[in-house]
N, C-alpha and C. Protein backbone atom coordinates (compact mmCIF):
# COMPACT_ATOMS: atom_id res chain seq x y z
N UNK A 1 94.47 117.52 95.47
CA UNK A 1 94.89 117.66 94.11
C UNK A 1 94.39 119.02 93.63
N UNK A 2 95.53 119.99 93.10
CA UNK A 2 95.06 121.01 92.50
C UNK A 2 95.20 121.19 91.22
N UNK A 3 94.08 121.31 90.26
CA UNK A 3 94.71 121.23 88.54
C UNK A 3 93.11 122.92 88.26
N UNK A 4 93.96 123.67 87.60
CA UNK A 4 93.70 125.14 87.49
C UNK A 4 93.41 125.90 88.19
N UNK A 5 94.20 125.94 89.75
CA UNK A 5 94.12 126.75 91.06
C UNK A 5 92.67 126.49 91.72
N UNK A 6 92.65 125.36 91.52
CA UNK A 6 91.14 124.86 91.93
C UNK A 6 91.54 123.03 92.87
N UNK A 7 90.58 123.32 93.82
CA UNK A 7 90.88 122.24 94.48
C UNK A 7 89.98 120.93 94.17
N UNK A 8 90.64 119.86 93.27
CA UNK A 8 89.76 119.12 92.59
C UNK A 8 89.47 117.83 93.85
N UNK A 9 87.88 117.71 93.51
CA UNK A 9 87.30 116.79 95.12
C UNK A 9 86.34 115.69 94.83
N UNK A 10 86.81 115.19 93.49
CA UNK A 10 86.22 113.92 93.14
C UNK A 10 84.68 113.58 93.70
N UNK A 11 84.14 112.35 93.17
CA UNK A 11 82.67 112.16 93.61
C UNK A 11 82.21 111.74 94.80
N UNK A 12 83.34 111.11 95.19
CA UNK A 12 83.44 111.16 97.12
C UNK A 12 84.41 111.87 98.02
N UNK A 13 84.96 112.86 97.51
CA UNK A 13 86.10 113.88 97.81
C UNK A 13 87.26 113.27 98.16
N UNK A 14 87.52 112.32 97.16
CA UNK A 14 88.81 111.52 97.77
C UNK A 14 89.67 111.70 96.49
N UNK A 15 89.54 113.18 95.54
CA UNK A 15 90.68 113.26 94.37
C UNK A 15 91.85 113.90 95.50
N UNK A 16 92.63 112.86 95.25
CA UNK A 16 93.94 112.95 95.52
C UNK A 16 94.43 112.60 96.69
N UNK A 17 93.50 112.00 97.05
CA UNK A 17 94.19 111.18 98.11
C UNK A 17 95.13 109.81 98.43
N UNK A 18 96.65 110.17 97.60
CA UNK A 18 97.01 108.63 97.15
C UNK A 18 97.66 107.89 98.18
N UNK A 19 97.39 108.92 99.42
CA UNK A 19 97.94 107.98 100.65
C UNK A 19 97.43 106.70 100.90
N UNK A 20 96.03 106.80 100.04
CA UNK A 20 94.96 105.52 100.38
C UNK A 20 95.36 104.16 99.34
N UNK A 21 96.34 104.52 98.49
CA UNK A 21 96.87 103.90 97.38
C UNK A 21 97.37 102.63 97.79
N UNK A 22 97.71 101.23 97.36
CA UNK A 22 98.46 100.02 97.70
C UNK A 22 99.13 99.65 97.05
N UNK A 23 99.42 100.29 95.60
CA UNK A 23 100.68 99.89 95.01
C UNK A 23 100.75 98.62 95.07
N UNK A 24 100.47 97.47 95.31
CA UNK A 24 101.03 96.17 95.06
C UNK A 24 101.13 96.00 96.23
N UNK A 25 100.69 96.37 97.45
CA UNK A 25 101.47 96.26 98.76
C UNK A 25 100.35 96.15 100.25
N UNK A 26 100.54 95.16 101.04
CA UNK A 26 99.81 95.12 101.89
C UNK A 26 99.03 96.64 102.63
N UNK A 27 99.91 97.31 102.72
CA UNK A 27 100.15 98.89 103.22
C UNK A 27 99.57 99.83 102.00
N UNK A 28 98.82 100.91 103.29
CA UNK A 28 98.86 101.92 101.90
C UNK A 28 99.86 102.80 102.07
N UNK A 29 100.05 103.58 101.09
CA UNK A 29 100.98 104.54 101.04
C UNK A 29 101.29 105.29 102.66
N UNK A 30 100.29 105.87 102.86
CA UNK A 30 100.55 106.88 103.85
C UNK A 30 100.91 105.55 104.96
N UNK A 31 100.83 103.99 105.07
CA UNK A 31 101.43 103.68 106.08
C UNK A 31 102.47 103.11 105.93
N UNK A 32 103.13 103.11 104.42
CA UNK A 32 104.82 102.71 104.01
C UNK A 32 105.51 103.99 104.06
N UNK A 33 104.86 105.07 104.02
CA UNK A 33 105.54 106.55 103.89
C UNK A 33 105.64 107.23 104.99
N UNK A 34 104.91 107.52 106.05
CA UNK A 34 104.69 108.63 107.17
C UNK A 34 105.56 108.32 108.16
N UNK A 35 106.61 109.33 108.48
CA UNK A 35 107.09 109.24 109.58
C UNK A 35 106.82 108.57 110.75
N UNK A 36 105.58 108.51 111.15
CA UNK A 36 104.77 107.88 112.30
C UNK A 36 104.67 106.24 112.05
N UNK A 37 104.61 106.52 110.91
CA UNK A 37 104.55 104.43 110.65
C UNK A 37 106.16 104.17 110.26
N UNK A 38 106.64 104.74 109.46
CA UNK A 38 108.05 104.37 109.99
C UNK A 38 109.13 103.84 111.05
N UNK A 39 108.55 104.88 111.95
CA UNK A 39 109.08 104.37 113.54
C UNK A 39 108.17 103.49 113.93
N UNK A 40 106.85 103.63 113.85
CA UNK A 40 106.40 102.29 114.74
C UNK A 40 106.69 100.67 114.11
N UNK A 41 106.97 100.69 112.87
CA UNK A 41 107.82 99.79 112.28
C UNK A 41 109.07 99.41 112.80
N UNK A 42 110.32 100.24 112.48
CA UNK A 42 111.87 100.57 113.25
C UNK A 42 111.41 100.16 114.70
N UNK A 43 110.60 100.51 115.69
CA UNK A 43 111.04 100.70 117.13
C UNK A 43 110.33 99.03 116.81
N UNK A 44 109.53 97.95 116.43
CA UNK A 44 108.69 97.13 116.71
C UNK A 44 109.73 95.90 115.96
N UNK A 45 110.88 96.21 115.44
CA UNK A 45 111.66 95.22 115.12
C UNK A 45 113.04 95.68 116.05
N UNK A 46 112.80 96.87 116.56
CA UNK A 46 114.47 96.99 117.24
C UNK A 46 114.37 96.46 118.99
N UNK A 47 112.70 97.45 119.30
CA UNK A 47 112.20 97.20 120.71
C UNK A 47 112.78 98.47 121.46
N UNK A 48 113.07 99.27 120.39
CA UNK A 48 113.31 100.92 120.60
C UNK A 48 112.06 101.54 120.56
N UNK A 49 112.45 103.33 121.15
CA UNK A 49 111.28 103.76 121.02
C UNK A 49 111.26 105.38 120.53
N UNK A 50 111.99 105.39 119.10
CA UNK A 50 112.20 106.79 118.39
C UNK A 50 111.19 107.12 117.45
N UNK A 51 111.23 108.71 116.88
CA UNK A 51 110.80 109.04 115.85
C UNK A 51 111.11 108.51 114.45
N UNK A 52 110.13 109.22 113.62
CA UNK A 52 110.75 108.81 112.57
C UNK A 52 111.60 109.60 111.85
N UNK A 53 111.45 111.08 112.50
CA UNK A 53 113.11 111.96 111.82
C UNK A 53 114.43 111.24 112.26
N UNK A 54 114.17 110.45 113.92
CA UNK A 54 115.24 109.84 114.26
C UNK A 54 115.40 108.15 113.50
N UNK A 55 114.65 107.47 112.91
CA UNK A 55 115.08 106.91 112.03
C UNK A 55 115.45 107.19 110.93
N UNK A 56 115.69 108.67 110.15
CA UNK A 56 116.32 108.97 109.09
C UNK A 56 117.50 108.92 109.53
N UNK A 57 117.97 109.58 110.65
CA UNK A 57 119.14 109.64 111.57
C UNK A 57 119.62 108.64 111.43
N UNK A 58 119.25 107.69 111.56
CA UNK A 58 120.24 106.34 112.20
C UNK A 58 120.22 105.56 110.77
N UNK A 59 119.42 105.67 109.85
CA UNK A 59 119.83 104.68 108.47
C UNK A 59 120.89 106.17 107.59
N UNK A 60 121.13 107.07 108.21
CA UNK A 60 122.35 108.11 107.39
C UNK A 60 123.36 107.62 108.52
N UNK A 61 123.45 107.29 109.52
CA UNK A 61 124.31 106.69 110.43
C UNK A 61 125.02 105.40 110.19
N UNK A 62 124.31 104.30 109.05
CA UNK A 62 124.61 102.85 108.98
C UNK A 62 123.52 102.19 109.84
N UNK A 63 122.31 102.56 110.27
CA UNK A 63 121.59 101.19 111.02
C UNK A 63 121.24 100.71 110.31
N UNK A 64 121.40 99.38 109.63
CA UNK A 64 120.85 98.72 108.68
C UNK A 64 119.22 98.40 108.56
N UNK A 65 118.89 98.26 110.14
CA UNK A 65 117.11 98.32 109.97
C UNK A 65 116.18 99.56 109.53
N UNK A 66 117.07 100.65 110.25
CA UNK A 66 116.79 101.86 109.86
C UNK A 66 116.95 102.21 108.12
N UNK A 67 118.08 101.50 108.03
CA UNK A 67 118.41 101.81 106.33
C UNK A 67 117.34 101.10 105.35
N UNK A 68 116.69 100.15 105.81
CA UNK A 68 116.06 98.89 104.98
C UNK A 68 115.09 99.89 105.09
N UNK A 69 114.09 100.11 106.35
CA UNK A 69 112.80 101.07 106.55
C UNK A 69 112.40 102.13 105.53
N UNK A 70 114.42 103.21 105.51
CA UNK A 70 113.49 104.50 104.84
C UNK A 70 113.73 103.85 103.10
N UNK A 71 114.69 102.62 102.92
CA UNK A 71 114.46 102.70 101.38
C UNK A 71 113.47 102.09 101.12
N UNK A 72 112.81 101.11 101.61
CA UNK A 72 111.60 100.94 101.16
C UNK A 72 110.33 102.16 101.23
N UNK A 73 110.53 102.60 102.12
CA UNK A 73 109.56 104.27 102.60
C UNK A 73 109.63 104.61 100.99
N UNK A 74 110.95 105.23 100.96
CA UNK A 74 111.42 106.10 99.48
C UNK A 74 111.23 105.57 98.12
N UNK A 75 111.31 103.97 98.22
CA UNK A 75 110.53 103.43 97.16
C UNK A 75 109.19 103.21 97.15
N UNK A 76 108.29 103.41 98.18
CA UNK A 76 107.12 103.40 97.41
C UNK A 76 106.54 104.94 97.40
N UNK A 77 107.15 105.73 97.95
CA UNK A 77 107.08 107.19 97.91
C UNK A 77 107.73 107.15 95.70
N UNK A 78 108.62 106.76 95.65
CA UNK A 78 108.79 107.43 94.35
C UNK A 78 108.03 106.56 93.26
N UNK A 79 107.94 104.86 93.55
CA UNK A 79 106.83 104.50 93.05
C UNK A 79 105.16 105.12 92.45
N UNK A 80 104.83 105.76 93.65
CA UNK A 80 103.53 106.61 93.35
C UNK A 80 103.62 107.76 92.50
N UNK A 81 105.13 108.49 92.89
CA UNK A 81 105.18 109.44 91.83
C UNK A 81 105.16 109.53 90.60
N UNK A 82 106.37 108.15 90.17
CA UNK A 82 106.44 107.53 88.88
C UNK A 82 104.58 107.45 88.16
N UNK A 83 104.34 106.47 89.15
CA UNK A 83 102.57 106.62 88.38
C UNK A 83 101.79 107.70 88.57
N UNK A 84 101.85 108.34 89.28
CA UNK A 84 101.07 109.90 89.38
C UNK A 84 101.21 110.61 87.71
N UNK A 85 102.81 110.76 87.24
CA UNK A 85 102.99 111.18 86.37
C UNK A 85 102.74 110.59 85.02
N UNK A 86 102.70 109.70 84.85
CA UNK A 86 102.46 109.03 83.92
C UNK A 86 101.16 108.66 83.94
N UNK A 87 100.65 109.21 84.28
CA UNK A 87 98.59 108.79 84.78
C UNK A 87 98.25 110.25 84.08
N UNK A 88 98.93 111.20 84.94
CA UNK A 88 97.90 112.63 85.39
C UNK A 88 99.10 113.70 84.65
N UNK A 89 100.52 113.78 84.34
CA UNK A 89 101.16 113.82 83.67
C UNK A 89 101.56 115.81 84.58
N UNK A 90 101.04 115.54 85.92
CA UNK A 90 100.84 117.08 85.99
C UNK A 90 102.79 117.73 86.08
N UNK A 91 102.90 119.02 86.21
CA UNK A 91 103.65 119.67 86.08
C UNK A 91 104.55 119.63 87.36
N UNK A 92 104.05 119.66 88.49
CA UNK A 92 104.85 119.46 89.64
C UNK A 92 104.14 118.79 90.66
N UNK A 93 104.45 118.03 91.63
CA UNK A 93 104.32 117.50 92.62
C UNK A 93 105.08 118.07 93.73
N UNK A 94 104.11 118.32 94.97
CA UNK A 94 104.71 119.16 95.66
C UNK A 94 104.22 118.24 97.11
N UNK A 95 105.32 118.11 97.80
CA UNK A 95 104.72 117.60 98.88
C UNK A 95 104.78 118.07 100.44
N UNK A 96 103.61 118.02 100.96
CA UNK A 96 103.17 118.74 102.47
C UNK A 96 103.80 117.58 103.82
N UNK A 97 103.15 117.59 104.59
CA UNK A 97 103.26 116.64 105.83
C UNK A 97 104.40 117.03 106.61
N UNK A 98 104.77 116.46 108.09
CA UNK A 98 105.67 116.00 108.58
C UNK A 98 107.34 115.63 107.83
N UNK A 99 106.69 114.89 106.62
CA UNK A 99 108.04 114.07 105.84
C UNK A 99 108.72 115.38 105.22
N UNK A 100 107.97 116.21 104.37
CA UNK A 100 108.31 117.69 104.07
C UNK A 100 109.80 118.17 104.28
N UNK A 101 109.87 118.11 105.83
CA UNK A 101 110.86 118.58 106.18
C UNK A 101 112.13 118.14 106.50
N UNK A 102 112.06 116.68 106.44
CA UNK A 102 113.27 116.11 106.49
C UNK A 102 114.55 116.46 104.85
N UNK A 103 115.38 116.96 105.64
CA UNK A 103 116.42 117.90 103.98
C UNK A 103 117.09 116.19 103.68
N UNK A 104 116.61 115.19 103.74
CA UNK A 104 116.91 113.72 102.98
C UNK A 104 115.65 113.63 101.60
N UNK A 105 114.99 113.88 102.11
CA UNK A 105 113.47 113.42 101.38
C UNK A 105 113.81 113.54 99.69
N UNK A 106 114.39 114.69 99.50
CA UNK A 106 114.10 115.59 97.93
C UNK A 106 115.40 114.12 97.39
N UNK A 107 116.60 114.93 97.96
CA UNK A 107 117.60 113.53 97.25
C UNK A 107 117.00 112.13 97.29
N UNK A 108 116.47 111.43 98.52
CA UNK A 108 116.52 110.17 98.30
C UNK A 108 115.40 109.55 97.50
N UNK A 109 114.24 110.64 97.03
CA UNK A 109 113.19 110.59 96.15
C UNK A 109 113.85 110.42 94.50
N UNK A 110 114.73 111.61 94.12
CA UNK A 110 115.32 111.38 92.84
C UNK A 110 116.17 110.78 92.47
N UNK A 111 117.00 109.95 93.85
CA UNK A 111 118.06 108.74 93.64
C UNK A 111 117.06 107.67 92.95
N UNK A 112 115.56 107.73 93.53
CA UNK A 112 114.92 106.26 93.48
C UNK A 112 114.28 106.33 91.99
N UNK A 113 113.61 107.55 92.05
CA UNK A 113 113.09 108.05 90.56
C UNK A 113 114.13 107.69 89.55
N UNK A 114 115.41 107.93 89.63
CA UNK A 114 116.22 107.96 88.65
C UNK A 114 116.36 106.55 88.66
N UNK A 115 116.27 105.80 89.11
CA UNK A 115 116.24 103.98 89.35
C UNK A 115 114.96 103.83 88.50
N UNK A 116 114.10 104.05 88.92
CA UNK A 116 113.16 103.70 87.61
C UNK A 116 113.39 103.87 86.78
N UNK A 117 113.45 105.39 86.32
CA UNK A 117 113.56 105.48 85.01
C UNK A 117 114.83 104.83 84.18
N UNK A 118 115.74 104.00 84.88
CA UNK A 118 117.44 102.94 84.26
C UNK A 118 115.99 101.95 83.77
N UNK A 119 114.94 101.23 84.76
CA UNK A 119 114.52 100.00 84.19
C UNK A 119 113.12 99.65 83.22
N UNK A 120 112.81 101.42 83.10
CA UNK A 120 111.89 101.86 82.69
C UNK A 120 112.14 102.39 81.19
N UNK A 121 112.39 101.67 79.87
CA UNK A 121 113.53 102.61 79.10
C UNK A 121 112.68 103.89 78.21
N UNK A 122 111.18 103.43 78.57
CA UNK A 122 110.11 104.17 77.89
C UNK A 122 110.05 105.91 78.55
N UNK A 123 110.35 105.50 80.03
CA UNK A 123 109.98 106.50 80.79
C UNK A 123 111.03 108.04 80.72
N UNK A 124 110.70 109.22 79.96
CA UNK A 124 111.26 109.66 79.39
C UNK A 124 111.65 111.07 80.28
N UNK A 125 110.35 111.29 81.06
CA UNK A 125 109.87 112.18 82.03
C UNK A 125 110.13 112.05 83.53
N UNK A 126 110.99 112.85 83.96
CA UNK A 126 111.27 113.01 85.15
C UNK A 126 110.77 113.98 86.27
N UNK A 127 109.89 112.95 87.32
CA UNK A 127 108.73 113.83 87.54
C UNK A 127 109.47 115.09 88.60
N UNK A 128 108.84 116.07 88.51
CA UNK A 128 109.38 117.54 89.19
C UNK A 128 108.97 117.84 90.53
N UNK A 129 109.61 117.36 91.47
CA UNK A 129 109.09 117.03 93.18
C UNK A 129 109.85 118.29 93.86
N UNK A 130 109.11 118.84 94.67
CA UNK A 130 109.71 119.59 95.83
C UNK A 130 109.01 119.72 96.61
N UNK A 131 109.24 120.77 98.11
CA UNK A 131 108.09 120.46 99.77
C UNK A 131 107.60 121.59 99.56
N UNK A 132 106.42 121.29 100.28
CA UNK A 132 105.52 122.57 100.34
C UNK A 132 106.12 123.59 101.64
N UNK A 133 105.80 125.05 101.29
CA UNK A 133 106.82 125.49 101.96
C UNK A 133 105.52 125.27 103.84
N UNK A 134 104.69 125.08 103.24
CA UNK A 134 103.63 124.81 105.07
C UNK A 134 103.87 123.71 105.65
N UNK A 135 104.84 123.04 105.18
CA UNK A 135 104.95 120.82 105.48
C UNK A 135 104.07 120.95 106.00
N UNK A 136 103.61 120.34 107.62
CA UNK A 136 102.64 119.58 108.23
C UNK A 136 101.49 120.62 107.97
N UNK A 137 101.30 121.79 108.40
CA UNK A 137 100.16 122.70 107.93
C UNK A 137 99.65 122.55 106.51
N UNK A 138 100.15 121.80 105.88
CA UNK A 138 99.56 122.23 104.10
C UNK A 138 98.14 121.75 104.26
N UNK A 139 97.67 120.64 104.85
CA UNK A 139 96.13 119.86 104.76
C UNK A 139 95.10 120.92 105.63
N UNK A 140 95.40 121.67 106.80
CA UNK A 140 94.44 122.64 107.21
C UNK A 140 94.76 123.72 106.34
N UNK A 141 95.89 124.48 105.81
CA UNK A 141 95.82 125.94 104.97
C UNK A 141 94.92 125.18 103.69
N UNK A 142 95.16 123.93 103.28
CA UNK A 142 93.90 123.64 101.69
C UNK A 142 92.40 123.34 102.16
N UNK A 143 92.22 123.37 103.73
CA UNK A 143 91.29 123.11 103.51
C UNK A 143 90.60 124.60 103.93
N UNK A 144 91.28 125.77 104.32
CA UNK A 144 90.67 126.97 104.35
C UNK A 144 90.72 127.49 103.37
N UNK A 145 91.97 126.97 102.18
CA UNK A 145 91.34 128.05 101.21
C UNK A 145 89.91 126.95 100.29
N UNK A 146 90.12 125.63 100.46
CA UNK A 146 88.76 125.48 100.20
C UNK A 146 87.47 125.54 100.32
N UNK A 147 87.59 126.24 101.51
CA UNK A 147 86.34 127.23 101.98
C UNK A 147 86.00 128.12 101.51
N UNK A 148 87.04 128.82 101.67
CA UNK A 148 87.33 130.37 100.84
C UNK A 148 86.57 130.13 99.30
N UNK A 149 86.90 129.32 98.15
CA UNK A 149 86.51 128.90 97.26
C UNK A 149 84.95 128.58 97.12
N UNK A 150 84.87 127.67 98.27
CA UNK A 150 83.01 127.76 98.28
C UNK A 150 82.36 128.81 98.61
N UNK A 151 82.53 129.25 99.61
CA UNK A 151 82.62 130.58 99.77
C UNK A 151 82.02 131.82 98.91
N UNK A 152 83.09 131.50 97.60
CA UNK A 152 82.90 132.58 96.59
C UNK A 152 81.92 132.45 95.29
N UNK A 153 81.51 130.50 95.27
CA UNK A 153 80.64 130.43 94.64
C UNK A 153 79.21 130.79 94.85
């Protein structure tokens, strides 16, 4: 989490880590969201043995297991966002990882967002998502420039 070009690191350095989040849900985030748990999901009900860019593939194809996988993925991916923003209210959300780079991610995030906000009639704010341009590199480049930062104190 960055709020005034500063890398904020909570009292056990876990600000912003909402992969650790459960939403209502057996799973945390990072294991309803990450490519890697995706497929091991998909391949453990099909008895296949793909990625999880190749399960985006196959639910834009019609696989219906594949299709069930990434909308639930995408709903609790926009779930968190919905509350991120309405918690912390920040200006943009930008997201790193693997998932980053799939060119589905951005649309099927604001199809779902925009679903909330139909059942949400309060929710007025539409949170402002795009990828970091490092996807999977973003967690080692923050954690050198958070060096850099100690560093300078």
């Amino acid at each position: 989490m960055v709020e005034n070009k500063r890398i904020r690191h909570g009292a056990h350095l876990l600000a912003g880590e909402v992969g650790y989040l459960l939403l209502g849900q057996e799973m945390t985030v990072s294991q309803a969201v990450s490519p890697v748990s995706l497929a091991k999901r998909y391949n453990t009900k099909t008895g296949r043995n793909i990625s999880g860019k190749e399960v985006f593939e196959r639910a834009q194809a019609g696989d219906e297991v594949a299709q069930a996988e990434v909308e639930q993925a995408m709903q609790t991916l926009a779930t968190l966002l919905y509350d991120l923003q309405y918690s912390f209210d920040p200006e943009l959300f930008i997201i790193g990882g693997a998932i980053s780079k799939n060119e589905q991610l951005l649309p099927l995030l604001r199809a779902h967002l925009a679903k909330i906000k139909e059942h949400v009639e309060i929710a007025d704010v539409m949170p402002e998502i795009t990828v970091c341009k490092y996807h999977e590199q973003a967690n080692l480049l923050g954690a050198a420039i958070n060096f850099e930062h100690k560093m300078e104190a």
